[in-house]
Each structure stands twice: as C-alpha cells, then as structure tokens.
N, C-alpha and C. Protein backbone atom coordinates (compact mmCIF):
# COMPACT_ATOMS: atom_id res chain seq x y z
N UNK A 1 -118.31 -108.14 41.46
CA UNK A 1 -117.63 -106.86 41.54
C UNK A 1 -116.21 -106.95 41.00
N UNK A 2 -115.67 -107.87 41.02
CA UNK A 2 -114.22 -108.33 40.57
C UNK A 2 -114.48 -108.41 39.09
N UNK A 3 -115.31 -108.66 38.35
CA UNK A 3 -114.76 -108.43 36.93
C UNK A 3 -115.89 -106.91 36.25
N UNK A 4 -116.17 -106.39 37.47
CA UNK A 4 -116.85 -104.88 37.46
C UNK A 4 -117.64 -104.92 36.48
N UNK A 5 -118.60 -106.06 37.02
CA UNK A 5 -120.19 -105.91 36.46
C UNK A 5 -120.65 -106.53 35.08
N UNK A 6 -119.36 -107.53 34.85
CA UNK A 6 -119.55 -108.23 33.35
C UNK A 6 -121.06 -108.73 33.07
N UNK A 7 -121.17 -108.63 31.76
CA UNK A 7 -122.26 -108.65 31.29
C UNK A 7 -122.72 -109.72 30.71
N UNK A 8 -123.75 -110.33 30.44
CA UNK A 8 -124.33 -111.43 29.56
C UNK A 8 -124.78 -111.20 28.73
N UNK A 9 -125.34 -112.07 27.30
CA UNK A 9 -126.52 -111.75 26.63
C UNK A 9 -127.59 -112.35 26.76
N UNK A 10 -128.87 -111.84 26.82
CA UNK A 10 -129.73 -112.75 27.15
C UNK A 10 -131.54 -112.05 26.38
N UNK A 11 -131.21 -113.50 25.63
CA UNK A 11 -132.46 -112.66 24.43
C UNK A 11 -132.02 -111.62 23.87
N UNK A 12 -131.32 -111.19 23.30
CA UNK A 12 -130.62 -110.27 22.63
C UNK A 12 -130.67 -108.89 23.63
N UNK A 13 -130.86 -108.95 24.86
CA UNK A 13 -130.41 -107.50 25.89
C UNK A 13 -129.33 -107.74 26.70
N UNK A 14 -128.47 -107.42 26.65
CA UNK A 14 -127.06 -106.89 27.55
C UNK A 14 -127.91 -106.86 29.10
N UNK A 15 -127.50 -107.87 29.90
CA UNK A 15 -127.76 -108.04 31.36
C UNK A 15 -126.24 -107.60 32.11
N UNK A 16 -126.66 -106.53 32.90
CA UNK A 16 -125.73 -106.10 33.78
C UNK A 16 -125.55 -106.59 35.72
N UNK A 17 -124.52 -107.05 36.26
CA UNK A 17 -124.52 -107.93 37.15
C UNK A 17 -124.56 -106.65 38.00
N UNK A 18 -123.58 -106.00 37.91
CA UNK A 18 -123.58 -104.53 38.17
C UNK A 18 -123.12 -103.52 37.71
N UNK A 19 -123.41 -101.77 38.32
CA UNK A 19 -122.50 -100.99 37.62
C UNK A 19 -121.87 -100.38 38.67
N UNK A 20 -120.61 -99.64 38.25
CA UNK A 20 -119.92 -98.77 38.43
C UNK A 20 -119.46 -97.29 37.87
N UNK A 21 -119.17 -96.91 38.86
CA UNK A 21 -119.02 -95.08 38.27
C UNK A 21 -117.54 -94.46 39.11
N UNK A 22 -116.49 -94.40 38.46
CA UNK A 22 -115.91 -93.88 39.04
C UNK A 22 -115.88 -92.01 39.55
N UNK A 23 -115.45 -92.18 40.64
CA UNK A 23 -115.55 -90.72 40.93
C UNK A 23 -114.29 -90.51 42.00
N UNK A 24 -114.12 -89.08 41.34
CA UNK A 24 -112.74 -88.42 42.16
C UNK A 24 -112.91 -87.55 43.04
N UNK A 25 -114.04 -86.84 43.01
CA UNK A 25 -114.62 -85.92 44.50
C UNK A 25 -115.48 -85.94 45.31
N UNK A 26 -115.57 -85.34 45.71
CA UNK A 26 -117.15 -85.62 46.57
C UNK A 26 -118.18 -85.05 46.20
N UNK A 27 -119.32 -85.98 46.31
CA UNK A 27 -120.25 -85.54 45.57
C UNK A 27 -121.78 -86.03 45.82
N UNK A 28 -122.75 -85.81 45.13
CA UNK A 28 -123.92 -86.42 45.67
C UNK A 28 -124.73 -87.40 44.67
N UNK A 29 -125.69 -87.86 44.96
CA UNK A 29 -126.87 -88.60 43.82
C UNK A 29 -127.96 -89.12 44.11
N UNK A 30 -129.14 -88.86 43.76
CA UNK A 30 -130.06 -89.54 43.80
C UNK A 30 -131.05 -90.22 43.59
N UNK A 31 -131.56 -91.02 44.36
CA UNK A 31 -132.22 -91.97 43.76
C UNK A 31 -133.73 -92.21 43.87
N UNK A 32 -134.12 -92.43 43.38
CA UNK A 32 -135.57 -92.34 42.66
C UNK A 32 -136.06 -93.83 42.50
N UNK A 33 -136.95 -94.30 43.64
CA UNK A 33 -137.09 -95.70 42.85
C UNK A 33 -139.12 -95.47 42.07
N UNK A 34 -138.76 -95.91 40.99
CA UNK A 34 -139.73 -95.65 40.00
C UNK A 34 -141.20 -96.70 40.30
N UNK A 35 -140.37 -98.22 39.96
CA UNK A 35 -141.55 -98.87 40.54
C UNK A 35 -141.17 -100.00 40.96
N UNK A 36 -141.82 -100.99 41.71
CA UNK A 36 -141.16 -102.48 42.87
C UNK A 36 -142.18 -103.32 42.72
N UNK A 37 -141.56 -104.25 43.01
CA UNK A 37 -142.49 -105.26 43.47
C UNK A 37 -142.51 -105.31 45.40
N UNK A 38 -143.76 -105.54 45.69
CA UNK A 38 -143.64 -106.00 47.48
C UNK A 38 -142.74 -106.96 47.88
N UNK A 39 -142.79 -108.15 47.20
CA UNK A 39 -142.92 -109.43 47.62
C UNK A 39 -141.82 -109.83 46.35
N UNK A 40 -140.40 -109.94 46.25
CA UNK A 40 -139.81 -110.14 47.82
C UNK A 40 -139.69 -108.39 47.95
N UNK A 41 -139.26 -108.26 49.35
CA UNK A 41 -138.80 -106.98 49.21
C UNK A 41 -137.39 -106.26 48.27
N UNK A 42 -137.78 -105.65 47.60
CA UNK A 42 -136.51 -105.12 46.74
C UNK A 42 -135.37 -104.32 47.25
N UNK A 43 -134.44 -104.24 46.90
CA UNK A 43 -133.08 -103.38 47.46
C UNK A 43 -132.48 -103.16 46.13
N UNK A 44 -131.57 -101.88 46.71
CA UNK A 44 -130.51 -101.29 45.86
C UNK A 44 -129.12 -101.00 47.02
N UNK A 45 -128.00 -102.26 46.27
CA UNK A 45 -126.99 -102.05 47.28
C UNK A 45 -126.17 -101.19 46.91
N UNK A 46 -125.37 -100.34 47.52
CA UNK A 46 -124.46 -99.50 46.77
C UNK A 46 -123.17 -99.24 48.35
N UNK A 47 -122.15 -99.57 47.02
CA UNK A 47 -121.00 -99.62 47.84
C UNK A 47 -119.69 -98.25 47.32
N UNK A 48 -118.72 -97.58 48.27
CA UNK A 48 -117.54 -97.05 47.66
C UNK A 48 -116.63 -97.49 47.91
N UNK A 49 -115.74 -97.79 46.99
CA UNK A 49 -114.56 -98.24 47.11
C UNK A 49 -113.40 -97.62 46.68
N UNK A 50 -112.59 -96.68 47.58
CA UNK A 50 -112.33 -96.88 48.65
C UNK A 50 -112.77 -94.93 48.92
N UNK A 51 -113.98 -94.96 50.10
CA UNK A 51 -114.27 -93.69 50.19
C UNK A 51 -115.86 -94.26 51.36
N UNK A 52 -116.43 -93.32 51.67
CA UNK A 52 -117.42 -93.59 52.51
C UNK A 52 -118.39 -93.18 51.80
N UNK A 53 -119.95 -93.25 52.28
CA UNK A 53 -121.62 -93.02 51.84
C UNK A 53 -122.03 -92.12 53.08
N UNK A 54 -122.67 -91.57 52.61
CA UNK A 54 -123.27 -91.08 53.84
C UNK A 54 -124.84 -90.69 53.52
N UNK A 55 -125.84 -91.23 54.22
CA UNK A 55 -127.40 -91.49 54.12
C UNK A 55 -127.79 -90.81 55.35
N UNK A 56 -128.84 -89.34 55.51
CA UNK A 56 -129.39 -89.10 56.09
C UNK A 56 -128.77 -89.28 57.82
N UNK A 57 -127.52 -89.26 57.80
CA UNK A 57 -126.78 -88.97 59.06
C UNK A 57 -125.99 -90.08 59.10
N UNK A 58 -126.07 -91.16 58.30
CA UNK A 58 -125.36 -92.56 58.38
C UNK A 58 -124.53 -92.42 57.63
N UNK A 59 -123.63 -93.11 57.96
CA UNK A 59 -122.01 -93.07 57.55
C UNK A 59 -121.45 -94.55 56.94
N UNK A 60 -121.13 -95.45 56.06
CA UNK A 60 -120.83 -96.43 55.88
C UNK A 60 -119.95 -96.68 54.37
N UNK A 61 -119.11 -97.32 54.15
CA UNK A 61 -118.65 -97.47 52.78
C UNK A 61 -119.86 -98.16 51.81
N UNK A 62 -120.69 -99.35 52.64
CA UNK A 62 -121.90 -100.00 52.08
C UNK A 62 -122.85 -99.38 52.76
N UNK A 63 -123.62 -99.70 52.05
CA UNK A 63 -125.86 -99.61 52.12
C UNK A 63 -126.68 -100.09 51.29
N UNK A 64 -127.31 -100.65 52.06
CA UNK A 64 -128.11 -100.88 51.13
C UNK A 64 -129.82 -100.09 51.69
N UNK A 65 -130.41 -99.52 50.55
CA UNK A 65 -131.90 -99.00 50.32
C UNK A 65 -132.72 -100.36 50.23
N UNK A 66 -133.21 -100.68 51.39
CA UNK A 66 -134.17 -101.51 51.20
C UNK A 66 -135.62 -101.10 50.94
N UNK A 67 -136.93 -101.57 50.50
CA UNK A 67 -137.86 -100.83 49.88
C UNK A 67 -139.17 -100.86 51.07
N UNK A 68 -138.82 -101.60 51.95
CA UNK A 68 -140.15 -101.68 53.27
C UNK A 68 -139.70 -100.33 53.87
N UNK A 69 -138.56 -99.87 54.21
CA UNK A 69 -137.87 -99.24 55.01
C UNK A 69 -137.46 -97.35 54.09
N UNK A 70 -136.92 -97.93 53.38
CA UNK A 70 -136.38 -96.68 52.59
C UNK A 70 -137.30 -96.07 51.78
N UNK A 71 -137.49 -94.37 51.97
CA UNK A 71 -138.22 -93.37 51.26
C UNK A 71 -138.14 -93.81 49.45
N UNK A 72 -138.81 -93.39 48.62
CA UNK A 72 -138.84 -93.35 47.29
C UNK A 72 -137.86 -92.80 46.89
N UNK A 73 -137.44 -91.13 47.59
CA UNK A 73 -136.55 -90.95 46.77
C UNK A 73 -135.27 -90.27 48.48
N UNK A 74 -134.08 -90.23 47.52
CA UNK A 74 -132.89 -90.80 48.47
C UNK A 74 -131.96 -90.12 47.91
N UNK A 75 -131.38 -89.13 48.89
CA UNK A 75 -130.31 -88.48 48.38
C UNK A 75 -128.67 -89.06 48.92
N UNK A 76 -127.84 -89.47 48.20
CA UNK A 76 -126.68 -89.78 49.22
C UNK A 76 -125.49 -89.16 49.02
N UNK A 77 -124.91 -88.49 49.83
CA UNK A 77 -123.36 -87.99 49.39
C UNK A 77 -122.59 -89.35 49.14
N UNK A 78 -121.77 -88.97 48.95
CA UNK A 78 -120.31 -89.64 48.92
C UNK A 78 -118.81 -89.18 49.17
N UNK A 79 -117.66 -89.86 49.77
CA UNK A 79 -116.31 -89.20 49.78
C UNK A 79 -115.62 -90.20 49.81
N UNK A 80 -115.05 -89.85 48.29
CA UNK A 80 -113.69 -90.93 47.82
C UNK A 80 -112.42 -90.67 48.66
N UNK A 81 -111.72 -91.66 49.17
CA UNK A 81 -111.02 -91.62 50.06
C UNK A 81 -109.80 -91.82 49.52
N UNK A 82 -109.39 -92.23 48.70
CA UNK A 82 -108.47 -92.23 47.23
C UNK A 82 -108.57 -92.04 45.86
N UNK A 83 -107.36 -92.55 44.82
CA UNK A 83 -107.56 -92.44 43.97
C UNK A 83 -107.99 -93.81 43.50
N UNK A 84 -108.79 -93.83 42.17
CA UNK A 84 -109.34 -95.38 41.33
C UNK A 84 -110.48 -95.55 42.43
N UNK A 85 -111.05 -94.30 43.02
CA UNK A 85 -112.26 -94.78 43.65
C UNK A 85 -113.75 -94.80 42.73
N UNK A 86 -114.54 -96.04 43.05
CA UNK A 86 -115.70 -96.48 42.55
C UNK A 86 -116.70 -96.59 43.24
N UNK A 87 -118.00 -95.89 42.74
CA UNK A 87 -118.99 -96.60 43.08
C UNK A 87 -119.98 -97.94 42.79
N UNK A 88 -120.12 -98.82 43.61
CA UNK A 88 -120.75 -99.67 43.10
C UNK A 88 -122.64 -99.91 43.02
N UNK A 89 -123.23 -99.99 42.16
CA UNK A 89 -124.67 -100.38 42.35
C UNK A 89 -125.42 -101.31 41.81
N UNK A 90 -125.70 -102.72 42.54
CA UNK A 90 -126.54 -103.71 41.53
C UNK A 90 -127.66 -103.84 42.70
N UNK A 91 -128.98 -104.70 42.16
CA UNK A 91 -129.70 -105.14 42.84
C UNK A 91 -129.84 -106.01 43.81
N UNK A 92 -130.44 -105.94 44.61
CA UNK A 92 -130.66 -107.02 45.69
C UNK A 92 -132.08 -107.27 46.48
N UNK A 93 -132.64 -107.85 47.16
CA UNK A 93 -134.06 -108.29 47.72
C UNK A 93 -133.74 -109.16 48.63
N UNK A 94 -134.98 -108.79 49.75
CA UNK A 94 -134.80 -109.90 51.18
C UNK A 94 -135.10 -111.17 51.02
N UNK A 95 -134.46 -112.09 50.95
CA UNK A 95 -135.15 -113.10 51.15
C UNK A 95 -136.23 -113.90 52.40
N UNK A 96 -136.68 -115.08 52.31
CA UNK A 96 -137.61 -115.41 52.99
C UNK A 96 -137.00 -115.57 54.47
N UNK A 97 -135.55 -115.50 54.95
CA UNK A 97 -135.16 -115.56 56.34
C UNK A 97 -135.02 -113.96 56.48
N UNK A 98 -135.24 -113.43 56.01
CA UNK A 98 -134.95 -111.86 56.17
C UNK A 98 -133.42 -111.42 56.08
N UNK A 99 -132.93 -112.41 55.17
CA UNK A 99 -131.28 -111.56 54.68
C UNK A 99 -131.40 -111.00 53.86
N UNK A 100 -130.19 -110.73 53.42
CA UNK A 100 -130.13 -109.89 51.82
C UNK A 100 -129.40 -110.88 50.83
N UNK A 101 -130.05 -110.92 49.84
CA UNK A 101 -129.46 -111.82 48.12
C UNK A 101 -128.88 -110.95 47.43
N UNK A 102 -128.58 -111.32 46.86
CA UNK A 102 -128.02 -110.51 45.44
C UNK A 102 -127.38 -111.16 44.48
N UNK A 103 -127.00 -111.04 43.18
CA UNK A 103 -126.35 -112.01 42.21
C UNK A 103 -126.55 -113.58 42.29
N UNK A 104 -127.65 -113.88 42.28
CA UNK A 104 -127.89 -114.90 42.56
C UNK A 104 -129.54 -115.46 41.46
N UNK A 105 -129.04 -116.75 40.54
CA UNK A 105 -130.05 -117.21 39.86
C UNK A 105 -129.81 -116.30 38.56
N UNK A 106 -131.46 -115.63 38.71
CA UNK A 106 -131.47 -114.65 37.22
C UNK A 106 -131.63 -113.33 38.09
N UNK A 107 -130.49 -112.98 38.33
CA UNK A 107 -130.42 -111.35 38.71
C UNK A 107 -129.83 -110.88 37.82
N UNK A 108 -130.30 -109.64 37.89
CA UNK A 108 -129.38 -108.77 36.62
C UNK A 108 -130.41 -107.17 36.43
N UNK A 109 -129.58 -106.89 35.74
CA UNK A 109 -130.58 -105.28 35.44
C UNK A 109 -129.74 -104.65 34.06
N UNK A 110 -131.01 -104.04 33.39
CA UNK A 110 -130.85 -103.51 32.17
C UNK A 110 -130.17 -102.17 32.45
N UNK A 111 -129.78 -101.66 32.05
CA UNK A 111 -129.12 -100.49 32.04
C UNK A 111 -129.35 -99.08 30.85
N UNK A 112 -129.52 -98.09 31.32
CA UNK A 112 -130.44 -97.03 30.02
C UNK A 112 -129.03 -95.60 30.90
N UNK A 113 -128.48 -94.96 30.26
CA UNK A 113 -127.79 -94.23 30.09
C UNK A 113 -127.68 -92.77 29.55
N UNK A 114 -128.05 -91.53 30.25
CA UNK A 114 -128.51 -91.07 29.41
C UNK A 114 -127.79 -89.47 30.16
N UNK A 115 -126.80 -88.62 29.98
CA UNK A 115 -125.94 -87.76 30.63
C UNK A 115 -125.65 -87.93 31.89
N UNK A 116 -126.38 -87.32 32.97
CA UNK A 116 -125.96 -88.13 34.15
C UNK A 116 -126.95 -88.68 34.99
N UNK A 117 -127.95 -89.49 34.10
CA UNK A 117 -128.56 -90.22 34.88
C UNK A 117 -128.73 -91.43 34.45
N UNK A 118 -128.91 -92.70 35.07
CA UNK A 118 -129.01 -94.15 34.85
C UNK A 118 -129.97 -94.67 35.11
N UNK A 119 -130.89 -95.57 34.31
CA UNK A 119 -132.02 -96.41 35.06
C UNK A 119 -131.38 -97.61 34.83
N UNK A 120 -131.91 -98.20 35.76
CA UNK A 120 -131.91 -99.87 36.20
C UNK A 120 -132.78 -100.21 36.37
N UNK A 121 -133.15 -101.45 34.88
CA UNK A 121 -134.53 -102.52 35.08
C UNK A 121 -134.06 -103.30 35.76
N UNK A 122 -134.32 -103.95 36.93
CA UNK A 122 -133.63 -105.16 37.94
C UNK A 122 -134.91 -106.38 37.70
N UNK A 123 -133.69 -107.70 37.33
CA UNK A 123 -134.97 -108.60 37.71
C UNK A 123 -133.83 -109.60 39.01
N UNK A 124 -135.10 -109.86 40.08
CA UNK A 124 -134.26 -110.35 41.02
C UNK A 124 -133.92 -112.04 40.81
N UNK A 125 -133.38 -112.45 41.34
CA UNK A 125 -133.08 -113.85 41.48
C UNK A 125 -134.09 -115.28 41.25
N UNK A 126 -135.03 -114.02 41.64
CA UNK A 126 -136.07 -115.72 42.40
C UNK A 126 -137.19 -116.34 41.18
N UNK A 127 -137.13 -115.70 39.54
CA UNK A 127 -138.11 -116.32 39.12
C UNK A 127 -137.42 -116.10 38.06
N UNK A 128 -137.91 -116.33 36.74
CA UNK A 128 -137.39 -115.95 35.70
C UNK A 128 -137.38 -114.74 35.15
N UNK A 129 -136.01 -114.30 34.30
CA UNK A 129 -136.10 -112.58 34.22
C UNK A 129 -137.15 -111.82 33.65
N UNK A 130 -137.22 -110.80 34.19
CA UNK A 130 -138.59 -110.26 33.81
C UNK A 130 -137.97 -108.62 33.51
N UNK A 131 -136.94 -108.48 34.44
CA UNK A 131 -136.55 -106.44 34.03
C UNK A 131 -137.03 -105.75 34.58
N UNK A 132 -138.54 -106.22 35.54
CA UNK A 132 -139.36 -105.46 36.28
C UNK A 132 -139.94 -105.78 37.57
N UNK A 133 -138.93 -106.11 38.02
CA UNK A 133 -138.78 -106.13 40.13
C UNK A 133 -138.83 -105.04 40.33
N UNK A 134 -137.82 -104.35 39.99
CA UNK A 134 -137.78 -102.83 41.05
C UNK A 134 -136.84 -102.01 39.65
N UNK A 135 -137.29 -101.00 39.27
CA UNK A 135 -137.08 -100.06 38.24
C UNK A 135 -136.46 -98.40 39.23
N UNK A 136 -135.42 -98.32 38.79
CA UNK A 136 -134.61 -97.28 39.95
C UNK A 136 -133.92 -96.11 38.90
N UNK A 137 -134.34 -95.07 38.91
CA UNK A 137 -133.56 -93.71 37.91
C UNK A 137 -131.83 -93.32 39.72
N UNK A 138 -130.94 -93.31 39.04
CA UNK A 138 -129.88 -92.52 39.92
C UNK A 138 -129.33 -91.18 39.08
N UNK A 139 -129.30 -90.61 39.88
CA UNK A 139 -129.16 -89.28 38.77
C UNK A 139 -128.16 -88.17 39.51
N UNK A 140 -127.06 -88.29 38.92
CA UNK A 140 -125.62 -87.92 39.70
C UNK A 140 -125.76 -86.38 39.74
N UNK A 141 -125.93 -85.63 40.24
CA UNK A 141 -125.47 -84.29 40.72
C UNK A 141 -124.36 -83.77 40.53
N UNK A 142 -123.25 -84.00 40.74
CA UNK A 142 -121.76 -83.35 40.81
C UNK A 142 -121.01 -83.52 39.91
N UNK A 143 -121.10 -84.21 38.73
CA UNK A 143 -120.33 -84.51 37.84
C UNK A 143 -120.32 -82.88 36.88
C-alpha cells in the first residue's frame, strides 16, 4: 500500500499488487464477484484511508468480502473523512489456519478499466499465477 500498488511485469501483463481510487465524497460501489475458486477461499480486501466503509449496517475503515460468507454481489458506501482520501482494493484468501493472506508469493491481479468500472483478474498466492482465483467487476456509482 505504501508504494500504492506498484506494479510488475510478468509475461508481458502489468501485475497489480493493488489499486486505488481516490475519492472526495461520499459515495457508493459495487461489487460483483464474477467467478472463484472454493478452495482456498477467496477475498476482496478493501480499505479507506482516511474515511470509513460501511457494509450492510457495518461500519469499519477495513473489510474484507470473504467468498464462503459474502453475497455475489455487494453494495458498499463509503465516507472520506479528509482530504487525499483513498480507497484501497487488492486480493486476498483464507488460508489453511483460517486467517487472511494477501500479497504474498504470486499474488497479484490484472486490472481492465473501463469508465467507472474495474475488473480484477486475481491470482492468489498459493500456486503459480494463473489471473483466475477470483475475477471481481467494482463498478463506482457516484463519480
């Protein structure tokens, strides 16, 4: 998150660690996860900095959408609590003690851009990259 999601090359595709979106109001977005793998379980962490999330009555600067637990599709507000506020979103998956990973090994996710919506091919940590762990459209509302 400190060098906000620097990128690699790998096989000639731009691997993203994570992204960010800055935003100045409040606003909403949602998310759509397209397709997963079970095993491990997949996640999408998403953090504001400096501002809160708010999920279906929950309140937190972090969350993470885990995929045993969390609906397909996911609406979340947001409220930036200053200025140079960001949102953050990269991948993550449970591991075998039941924590959460992330950036770790070959994680990364492709990135597709397209007015205000983003997909993320995520490949998680645990095998070699593939782009297709968990495939997620976010698609910003308020901008």
């Amino acid at each position: 998150m400190e060098t906000e999601g620097t990128t690699v090359e790998y096989e000639g595709l731009t691997v993203h660690s994570a992204i960010f979106r800055e935003v100045n109001r409040p606003g909403r977005f949602i998310v759509r996860f397209i397709e997963y793998f079970d095993e491990p379980i997949q996640g999408l962490s998403i953090e504001i900095d400096p501002g809160m999330l708010l999920i279906s009555g929950t309140e937190s600067p972090q969350m993470i959408l885990r995929l045993d637990t969390s609906p397909e599709v996911v609406e979340v507000h947001y409220r930036p609590s200053g200025p140079g506020c960001k949102i953050w979103l990269h991948n993550s998956w449970i591991n075998e003690d039941g924590g959460v990973d992330a950036w770790l090994q070959h994680a990364g996710m492709l990135v597709e851009e397209s007015e205000n919506k983003v997909i993320l091919r995520c490949s998680d940590g645990t095998m070699a990259p593939t782009f297709d762990d968990m495939v997620v459209e976010i698609e910003f509302l308020d901008d």
